[in-house]
PDB file of N, CA and C in Angstrom:
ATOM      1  N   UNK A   1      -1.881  -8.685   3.848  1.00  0.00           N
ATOM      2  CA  UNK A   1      -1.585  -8.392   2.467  1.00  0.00           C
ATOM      3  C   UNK A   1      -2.249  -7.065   2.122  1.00  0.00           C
ATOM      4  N   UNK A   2      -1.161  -6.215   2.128  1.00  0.00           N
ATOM      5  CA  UNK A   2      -1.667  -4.664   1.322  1.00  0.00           C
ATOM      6  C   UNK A   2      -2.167  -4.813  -0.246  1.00  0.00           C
ATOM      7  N   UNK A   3      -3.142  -4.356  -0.610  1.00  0.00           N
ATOM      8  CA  UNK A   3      -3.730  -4.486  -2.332  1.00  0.00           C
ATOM      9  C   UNK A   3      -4.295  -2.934  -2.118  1.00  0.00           C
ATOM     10  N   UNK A   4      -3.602  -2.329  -1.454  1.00  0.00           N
ATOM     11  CA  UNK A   4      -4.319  -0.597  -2.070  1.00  0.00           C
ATOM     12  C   UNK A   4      -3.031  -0.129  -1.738  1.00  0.00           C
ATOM     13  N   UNK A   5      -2.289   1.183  -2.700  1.00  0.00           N
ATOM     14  CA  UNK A   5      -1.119   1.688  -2.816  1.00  0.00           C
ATOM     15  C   UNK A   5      -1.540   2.951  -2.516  1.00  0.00           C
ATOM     16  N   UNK A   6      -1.022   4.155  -1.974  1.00  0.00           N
ATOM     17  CA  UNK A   6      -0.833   5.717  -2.262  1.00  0.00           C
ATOM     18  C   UNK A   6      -2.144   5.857  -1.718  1.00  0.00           C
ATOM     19  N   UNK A   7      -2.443   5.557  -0.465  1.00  0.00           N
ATOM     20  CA  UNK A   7      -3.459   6.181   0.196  1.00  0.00           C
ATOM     21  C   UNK A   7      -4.950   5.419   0.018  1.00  0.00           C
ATOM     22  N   UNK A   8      -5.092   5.039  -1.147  1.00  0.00           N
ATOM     23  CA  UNK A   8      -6.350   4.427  -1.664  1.00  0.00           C
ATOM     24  C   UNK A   8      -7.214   2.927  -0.930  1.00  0.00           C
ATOM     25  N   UNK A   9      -8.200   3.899  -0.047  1.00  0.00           N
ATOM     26  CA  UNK A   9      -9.170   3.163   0.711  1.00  0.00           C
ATOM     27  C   UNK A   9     -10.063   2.038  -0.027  1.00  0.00           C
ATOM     28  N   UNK A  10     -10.706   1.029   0.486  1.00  0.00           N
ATOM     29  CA  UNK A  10     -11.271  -0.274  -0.263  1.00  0.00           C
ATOM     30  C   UNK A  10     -12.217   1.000  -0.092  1.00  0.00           C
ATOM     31  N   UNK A  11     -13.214   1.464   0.429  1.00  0.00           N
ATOM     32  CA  UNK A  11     -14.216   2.469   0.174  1.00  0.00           C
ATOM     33  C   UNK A  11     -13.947   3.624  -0.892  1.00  0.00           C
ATOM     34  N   UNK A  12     -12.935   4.088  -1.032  1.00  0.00           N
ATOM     35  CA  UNK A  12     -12.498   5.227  -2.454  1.00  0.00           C
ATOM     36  C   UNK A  12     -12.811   4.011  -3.267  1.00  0.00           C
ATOM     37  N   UNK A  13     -11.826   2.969  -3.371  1.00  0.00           N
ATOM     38  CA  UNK A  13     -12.167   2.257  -4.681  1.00  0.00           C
ATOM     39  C   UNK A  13     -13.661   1.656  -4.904  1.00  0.00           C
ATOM     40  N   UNK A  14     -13.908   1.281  -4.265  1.00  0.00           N
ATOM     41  CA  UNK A  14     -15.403   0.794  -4.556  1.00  0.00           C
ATOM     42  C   UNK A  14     -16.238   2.473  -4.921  1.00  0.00           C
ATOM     43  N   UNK A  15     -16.154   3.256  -4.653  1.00  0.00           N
ATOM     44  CA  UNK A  15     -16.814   4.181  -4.850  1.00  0.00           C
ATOM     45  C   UNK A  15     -16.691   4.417  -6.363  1.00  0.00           C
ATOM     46  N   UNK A  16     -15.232   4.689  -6.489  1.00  0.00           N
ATOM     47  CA  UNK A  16     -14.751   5.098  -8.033  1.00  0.00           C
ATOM     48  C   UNK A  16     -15.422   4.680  -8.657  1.00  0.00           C
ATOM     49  N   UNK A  17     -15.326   2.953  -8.260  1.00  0.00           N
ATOM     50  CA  UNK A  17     -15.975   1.586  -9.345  1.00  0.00           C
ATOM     51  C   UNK A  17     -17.617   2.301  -9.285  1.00  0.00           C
ATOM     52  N   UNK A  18     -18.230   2.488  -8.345  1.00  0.00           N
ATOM     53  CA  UNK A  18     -19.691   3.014  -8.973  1.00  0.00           C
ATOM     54  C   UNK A  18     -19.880   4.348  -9.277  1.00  0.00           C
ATOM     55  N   UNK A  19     -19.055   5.232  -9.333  1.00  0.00           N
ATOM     56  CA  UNK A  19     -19.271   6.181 -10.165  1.00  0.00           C
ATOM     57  C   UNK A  19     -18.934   6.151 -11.448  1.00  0.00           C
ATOM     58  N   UNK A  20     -18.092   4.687 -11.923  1.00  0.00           N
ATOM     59  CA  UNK A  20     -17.418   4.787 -13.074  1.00  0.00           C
ATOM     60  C   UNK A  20     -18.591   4.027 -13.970  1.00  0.00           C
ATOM     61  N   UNK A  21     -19.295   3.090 -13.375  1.00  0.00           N
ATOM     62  CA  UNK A  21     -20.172   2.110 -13.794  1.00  0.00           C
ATOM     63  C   UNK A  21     -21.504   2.606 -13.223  1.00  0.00           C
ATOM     64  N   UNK A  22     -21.909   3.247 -12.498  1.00  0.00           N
ATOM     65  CA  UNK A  22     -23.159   3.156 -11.664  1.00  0.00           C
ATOM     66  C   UNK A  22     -24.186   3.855 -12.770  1.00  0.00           C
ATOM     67  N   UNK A  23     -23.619   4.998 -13.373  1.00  0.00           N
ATOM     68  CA  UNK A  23     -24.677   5.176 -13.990  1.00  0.00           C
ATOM     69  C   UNK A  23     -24.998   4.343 -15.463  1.00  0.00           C
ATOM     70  N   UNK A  24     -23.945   4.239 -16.152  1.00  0.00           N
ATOM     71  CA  UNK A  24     -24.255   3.187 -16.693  1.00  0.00           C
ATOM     72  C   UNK A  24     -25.042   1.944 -16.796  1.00  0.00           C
ATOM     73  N   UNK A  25     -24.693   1.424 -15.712  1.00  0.00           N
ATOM     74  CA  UNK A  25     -25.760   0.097 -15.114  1.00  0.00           C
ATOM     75  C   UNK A  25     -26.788   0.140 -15.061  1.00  0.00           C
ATOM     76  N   UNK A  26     -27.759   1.569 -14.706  1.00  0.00           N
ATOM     77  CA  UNK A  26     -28.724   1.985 -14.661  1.00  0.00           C
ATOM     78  C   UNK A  26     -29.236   2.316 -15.961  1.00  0.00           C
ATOM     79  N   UNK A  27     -28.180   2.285 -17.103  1.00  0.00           N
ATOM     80  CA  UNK A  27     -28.657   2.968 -18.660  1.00  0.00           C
ATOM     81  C   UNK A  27     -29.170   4.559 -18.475  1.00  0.00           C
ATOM     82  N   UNK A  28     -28.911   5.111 -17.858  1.00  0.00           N
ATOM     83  CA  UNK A  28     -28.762   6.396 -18.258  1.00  0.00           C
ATOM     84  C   UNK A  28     -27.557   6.756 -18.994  1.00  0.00           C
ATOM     85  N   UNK A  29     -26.589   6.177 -19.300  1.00  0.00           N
ATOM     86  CA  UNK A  29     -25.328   7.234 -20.173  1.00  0.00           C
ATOM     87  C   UNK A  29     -25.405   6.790 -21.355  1.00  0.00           C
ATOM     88  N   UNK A  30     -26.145   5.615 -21.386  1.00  0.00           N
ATOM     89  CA  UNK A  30     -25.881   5.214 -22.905  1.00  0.00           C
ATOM     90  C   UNK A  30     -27.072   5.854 -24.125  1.00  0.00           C
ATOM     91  N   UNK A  31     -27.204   6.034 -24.893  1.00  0.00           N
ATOM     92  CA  UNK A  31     -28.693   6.354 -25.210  1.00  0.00           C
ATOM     93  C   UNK A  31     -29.036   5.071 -25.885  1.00  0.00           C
ATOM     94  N   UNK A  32     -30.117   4.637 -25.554  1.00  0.00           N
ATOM     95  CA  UNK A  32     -30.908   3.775 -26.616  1.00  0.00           C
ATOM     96  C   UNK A  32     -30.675   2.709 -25.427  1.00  0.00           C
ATOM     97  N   UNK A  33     -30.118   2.544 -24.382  1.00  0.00           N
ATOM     98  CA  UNK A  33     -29.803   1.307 -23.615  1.00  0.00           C
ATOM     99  C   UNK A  33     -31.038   0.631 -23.172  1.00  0.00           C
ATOM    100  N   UNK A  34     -31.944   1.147 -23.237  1.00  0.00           N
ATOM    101  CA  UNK A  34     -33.652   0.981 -22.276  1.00  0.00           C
ATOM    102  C   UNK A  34     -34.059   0.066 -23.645  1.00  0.00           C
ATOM    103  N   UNK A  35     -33.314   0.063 -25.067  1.00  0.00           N
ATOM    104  CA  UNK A  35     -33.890  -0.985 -26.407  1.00  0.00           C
ATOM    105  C   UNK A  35     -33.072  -2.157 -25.851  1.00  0.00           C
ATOM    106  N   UNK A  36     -31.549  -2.023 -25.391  1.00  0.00           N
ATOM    107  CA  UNK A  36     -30.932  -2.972 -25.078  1.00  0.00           C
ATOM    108  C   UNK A  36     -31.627  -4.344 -24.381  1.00  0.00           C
ATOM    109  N   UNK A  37     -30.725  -5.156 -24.882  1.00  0.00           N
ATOM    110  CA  UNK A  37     -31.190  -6.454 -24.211  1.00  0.00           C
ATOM    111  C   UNK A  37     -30.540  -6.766 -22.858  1.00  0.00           C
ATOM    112  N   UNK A  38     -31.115  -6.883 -21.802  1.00  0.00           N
ATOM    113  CA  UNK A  38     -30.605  -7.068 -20.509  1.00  0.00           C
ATOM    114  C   UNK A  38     -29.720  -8.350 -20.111  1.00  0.00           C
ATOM    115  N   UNK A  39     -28.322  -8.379 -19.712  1.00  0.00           N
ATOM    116  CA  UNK A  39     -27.445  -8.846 -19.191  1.00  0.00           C
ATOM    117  C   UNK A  39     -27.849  -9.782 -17.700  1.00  0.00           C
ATOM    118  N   UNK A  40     -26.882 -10.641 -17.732  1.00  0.00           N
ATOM    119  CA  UNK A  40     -27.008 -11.484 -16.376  1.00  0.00           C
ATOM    120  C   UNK A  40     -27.705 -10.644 -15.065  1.00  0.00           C
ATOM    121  N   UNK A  41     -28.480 -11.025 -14.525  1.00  0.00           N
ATOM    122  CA  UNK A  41     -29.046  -9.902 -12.978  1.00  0.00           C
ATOM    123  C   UNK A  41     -29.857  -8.874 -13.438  1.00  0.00           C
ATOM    124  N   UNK A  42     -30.124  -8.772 -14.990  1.00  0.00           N
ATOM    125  CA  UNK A  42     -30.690  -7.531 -15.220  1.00  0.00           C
ATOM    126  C   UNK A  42     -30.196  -5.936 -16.072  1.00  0.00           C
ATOM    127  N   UNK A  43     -28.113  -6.263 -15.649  1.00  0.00           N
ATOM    128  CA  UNK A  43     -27.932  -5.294 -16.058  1.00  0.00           C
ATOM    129  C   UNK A  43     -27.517  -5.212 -17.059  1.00  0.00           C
ATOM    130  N   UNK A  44     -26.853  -3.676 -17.537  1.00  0.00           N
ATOM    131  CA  UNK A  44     -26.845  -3.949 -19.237  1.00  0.00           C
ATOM    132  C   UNK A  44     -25.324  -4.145 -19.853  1.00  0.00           C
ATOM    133  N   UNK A  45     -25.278  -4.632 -20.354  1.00  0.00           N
ATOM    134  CA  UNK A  45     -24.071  -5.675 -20.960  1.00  0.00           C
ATOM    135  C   UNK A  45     -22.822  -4.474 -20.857  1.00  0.00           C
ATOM    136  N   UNK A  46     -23.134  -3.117 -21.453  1.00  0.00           N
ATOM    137  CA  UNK A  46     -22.169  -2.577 -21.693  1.00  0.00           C
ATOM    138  C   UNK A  46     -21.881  -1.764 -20.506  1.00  0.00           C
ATOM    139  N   UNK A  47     -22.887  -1.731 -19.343  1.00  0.00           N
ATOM    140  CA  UNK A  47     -22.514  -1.450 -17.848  1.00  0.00           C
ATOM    141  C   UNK A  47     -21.395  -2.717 -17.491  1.00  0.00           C
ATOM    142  N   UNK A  48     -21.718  -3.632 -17.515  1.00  0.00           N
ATOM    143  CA  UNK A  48     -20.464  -4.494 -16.903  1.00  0.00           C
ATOM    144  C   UNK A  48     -19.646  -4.731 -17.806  1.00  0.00           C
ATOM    145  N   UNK A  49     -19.569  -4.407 -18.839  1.00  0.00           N
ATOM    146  CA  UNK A  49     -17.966  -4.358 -19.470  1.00  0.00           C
ATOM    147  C   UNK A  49     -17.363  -2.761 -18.898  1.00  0.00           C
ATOM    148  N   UNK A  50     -17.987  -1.932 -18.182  1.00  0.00           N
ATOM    149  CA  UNK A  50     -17.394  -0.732 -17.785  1.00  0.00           C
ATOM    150  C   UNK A  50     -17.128  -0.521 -16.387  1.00  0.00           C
ATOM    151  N   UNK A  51     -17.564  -1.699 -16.033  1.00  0.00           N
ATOM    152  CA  UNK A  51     -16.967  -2.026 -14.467  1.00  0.00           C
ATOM    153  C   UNK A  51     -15.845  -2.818 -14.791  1.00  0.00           C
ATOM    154  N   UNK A  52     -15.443  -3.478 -15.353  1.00  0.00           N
ATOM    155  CA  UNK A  52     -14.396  -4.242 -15.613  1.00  0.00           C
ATOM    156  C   UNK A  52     -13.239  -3.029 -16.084  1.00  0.00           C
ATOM    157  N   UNK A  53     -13.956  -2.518 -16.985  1.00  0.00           N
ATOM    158  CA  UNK A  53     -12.988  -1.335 -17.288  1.00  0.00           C
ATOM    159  C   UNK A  53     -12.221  -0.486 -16.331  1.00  0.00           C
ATOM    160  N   UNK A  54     -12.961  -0.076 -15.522  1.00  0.00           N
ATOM    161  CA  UNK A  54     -13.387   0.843 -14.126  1.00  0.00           C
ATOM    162  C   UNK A  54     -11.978   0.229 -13.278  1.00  0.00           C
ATOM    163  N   UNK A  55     -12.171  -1.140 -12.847  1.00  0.00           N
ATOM    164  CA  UNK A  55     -11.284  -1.953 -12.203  1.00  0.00           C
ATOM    165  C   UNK A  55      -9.631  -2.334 -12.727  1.00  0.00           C
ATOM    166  N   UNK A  56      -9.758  -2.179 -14.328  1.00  0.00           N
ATOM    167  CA  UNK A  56      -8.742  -2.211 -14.659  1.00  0.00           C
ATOM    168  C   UNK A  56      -7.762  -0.804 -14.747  1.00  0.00           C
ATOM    169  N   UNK A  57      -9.019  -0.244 -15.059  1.00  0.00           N
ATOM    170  CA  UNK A  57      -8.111   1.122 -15.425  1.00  0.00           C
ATOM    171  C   UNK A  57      -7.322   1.545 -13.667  1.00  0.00           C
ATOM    172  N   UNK A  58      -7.811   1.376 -12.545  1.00  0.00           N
ATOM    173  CA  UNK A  58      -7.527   1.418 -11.036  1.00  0.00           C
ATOM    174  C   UNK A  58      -5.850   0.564 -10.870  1.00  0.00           C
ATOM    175  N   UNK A  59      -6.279  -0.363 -11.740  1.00  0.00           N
ATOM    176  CA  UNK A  59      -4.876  -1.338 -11.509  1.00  0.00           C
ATOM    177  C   UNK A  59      -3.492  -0.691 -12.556  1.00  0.00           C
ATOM    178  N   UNK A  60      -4.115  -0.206 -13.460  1.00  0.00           N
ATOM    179  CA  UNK A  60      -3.461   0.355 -14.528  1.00  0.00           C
ATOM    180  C   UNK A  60      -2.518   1.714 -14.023  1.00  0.00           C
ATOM    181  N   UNK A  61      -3.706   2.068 -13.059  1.00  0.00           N
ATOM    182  CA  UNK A  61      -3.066   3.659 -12.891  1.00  0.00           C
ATOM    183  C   UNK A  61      -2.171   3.192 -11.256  1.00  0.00           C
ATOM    184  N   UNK A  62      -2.231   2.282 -10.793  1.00  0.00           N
ATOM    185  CA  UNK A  62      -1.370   2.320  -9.757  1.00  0.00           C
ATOM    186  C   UNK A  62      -2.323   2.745  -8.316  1.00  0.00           C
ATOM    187  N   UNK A  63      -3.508   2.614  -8.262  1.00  0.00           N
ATOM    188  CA  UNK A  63      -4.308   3.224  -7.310  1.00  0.00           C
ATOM    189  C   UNK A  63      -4.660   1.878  -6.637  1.00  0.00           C
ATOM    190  N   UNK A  64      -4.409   0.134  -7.385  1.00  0.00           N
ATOM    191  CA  UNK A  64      -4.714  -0.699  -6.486  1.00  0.00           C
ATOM    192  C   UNK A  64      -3.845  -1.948  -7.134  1.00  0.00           C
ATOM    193  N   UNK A  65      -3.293  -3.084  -6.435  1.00  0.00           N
ATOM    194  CA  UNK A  65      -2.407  -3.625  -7.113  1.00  0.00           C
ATOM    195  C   UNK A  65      -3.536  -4.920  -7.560  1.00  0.00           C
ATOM    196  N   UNK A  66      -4.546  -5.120  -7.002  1.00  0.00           N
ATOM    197  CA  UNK A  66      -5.048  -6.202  -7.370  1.00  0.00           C
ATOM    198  C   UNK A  66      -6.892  -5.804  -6.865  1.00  0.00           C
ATOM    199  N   UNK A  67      -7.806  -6.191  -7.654  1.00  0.00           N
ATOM    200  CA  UNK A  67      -9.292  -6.245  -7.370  1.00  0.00           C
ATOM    201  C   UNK A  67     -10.002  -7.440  -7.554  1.00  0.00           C
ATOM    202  N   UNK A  68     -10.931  -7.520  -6.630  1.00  0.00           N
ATOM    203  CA  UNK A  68     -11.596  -8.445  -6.663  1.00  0.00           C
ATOM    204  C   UNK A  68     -13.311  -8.397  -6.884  1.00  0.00           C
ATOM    205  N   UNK A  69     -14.223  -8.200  -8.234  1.00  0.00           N
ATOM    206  CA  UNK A  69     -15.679  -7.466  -7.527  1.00  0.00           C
ATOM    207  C   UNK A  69     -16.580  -8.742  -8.030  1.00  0.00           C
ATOM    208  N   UNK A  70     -17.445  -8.701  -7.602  1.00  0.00           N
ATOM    209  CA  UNK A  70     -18.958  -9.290  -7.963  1.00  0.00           C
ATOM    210  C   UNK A  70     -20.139  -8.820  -7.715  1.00  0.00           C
ATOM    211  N   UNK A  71     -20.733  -8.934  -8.882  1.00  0.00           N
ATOM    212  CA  UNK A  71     -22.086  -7.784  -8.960  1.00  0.00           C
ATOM    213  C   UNK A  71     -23.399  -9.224  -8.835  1.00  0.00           C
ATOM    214  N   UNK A  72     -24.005  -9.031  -7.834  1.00  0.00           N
ATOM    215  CA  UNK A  72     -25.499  -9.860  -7.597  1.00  0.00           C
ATOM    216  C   UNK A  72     -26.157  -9.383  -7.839  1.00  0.00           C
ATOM    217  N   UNK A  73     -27.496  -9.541  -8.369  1.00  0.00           N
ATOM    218  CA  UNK A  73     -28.831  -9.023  -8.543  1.00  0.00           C
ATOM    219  C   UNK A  73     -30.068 -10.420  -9.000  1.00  0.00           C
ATOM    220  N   UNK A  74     -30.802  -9.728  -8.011  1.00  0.00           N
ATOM    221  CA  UNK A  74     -32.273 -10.872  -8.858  1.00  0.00           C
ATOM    222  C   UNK A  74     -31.802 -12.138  -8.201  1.00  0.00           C
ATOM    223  N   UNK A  75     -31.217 -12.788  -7.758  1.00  0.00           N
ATOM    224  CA  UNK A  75     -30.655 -14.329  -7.420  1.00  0.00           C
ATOM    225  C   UNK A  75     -29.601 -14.313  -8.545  1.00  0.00           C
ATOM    226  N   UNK A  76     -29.013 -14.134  -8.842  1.00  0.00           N
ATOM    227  CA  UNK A  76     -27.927 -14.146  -9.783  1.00  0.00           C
ATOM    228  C   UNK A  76     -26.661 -13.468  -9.945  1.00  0.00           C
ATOM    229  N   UNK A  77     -25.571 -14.250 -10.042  1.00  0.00           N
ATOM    230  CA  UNK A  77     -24.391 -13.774  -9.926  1.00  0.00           C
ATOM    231  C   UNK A  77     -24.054 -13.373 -11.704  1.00  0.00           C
ATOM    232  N   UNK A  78     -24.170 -12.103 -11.229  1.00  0.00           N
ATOM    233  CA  UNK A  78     -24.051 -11.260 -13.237  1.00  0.00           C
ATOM    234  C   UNK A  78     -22.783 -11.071 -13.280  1.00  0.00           C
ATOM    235  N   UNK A  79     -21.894 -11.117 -12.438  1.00  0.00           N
ATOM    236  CA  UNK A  79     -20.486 -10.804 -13.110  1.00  0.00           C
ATOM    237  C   UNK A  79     -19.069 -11.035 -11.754  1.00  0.00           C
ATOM    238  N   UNK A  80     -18.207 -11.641 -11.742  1.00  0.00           N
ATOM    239  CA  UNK A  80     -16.809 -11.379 -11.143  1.00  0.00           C
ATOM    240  C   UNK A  80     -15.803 -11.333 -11.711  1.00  0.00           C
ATOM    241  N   UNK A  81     -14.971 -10.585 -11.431  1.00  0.00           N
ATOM    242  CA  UNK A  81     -14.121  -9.512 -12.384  1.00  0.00           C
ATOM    243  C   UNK A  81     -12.737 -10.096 -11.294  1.00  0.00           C
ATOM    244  N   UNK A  82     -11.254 -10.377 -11.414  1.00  0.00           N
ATOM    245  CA  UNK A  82     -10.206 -10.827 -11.097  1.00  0.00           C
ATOM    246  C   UNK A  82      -9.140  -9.611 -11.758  1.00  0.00           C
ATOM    247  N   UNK A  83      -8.764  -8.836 -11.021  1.00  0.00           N
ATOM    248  CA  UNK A  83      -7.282  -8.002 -12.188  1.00  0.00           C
ATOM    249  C   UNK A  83      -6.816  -7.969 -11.820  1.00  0.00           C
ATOM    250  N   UNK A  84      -5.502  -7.623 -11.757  1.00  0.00           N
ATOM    251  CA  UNK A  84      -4.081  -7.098 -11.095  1.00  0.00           C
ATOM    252  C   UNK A  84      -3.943  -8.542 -10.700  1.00  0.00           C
ATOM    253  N   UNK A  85      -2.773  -8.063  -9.411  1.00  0.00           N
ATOM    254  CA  UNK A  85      -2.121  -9.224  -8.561  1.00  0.00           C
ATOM    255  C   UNK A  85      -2.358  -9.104  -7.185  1.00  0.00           C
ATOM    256  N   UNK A  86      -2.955 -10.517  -6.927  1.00  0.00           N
ATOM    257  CA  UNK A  86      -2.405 -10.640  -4.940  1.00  0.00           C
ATOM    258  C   UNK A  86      -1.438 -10.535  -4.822  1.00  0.00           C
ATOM    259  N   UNK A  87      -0.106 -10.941  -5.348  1.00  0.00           N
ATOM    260  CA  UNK A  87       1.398 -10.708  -4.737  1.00  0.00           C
ATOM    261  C   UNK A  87       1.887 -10.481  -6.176  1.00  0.00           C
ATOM    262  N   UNK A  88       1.803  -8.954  -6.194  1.00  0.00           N
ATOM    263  CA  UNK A  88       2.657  -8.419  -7.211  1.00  0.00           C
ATOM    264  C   UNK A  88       4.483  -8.780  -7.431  1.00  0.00           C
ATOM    265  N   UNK A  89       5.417  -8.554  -6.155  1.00  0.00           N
ATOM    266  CA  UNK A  89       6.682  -9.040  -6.236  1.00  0.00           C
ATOM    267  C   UNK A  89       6.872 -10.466  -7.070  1.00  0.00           C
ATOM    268  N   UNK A  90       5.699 -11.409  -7.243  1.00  0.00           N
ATOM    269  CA  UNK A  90       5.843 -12.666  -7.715  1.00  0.00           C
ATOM    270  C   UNK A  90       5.134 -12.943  -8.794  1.00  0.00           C
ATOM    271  N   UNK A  91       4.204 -12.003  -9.270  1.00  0.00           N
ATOM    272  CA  UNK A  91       3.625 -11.327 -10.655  1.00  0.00           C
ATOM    273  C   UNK A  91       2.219 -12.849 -10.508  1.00  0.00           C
ATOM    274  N   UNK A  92       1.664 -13.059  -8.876  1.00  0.00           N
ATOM    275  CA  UNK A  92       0.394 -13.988  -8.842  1.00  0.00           C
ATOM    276  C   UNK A  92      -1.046 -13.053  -9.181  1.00  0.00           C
ATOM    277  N   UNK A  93      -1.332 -13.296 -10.492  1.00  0.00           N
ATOM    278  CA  UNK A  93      -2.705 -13.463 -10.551  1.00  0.00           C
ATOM    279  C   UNK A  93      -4.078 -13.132  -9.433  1.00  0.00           C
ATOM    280  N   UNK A  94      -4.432 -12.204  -9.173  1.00  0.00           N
ATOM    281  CA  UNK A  94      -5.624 -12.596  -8.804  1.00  0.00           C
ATOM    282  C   UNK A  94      -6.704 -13.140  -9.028  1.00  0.00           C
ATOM    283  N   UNK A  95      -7.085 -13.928  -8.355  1.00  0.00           N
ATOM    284  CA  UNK A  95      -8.237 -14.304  -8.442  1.00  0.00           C
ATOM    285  C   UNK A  95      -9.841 -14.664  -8.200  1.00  0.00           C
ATOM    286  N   UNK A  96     -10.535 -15.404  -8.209  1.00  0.00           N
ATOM    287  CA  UNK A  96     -11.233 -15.631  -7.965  1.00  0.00           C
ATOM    288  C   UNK A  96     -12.000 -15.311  -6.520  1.00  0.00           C
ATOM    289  N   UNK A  97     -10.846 -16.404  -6.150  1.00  0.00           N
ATOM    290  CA  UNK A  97     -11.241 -16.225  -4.548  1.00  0.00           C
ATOM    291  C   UNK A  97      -9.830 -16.312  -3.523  1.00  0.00           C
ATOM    292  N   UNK A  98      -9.371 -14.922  -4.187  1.00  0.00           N
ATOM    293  CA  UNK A  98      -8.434 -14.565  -3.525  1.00  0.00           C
ATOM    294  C   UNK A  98      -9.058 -13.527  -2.167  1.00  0.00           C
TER     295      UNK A  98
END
């Protein structure tokens, strides 16, 4: 099962995804994020709503038909994110543990 279109390596995409989120996560882009209250694993809430973003916007633009991520930290599973489709021709959902 192909889930990357037009060249796009599981390594490009994962990369994108942490350049799109990485600094974020870390609270450097946001200002004031270091007052923020820390999110599941540590990170900060509005870092993983921008990995989600990150992942959608990938599916959006045609660079992947379906993603699958999960972010660990600390013993804790802070986030898994499901978008696009495993079998786009049949419009299935990805998921979980696809």
């Amino acid at each position: 099962m192909a889930l990357y279109k037009g060249g796009l390596s599981r390594r490009r995409l994962l990369d994108g995804g942490v350049k799109a989120g990485g600094a974020i996560l870390i609270g450097t882009a946001i200002p004031g994020a270091a007052l923020a209250k820390p999110g599941p694993g540590g990170f900060s809430p509005d870092g993983l709503k921008a990995v989600t973003a990150a992942m959608q916007a990938a599916v959006d633009k045609g660079d992947a038909v379906g993603v699958v991520t999960l972010l660990y930290r600390h013993g804790t599973v802070a986030q898994v994110n499901a978008v696009g489709f495993q079998d786009q021709a049949a419009k299935t959902p990805m998921r979980r543990d696809t």
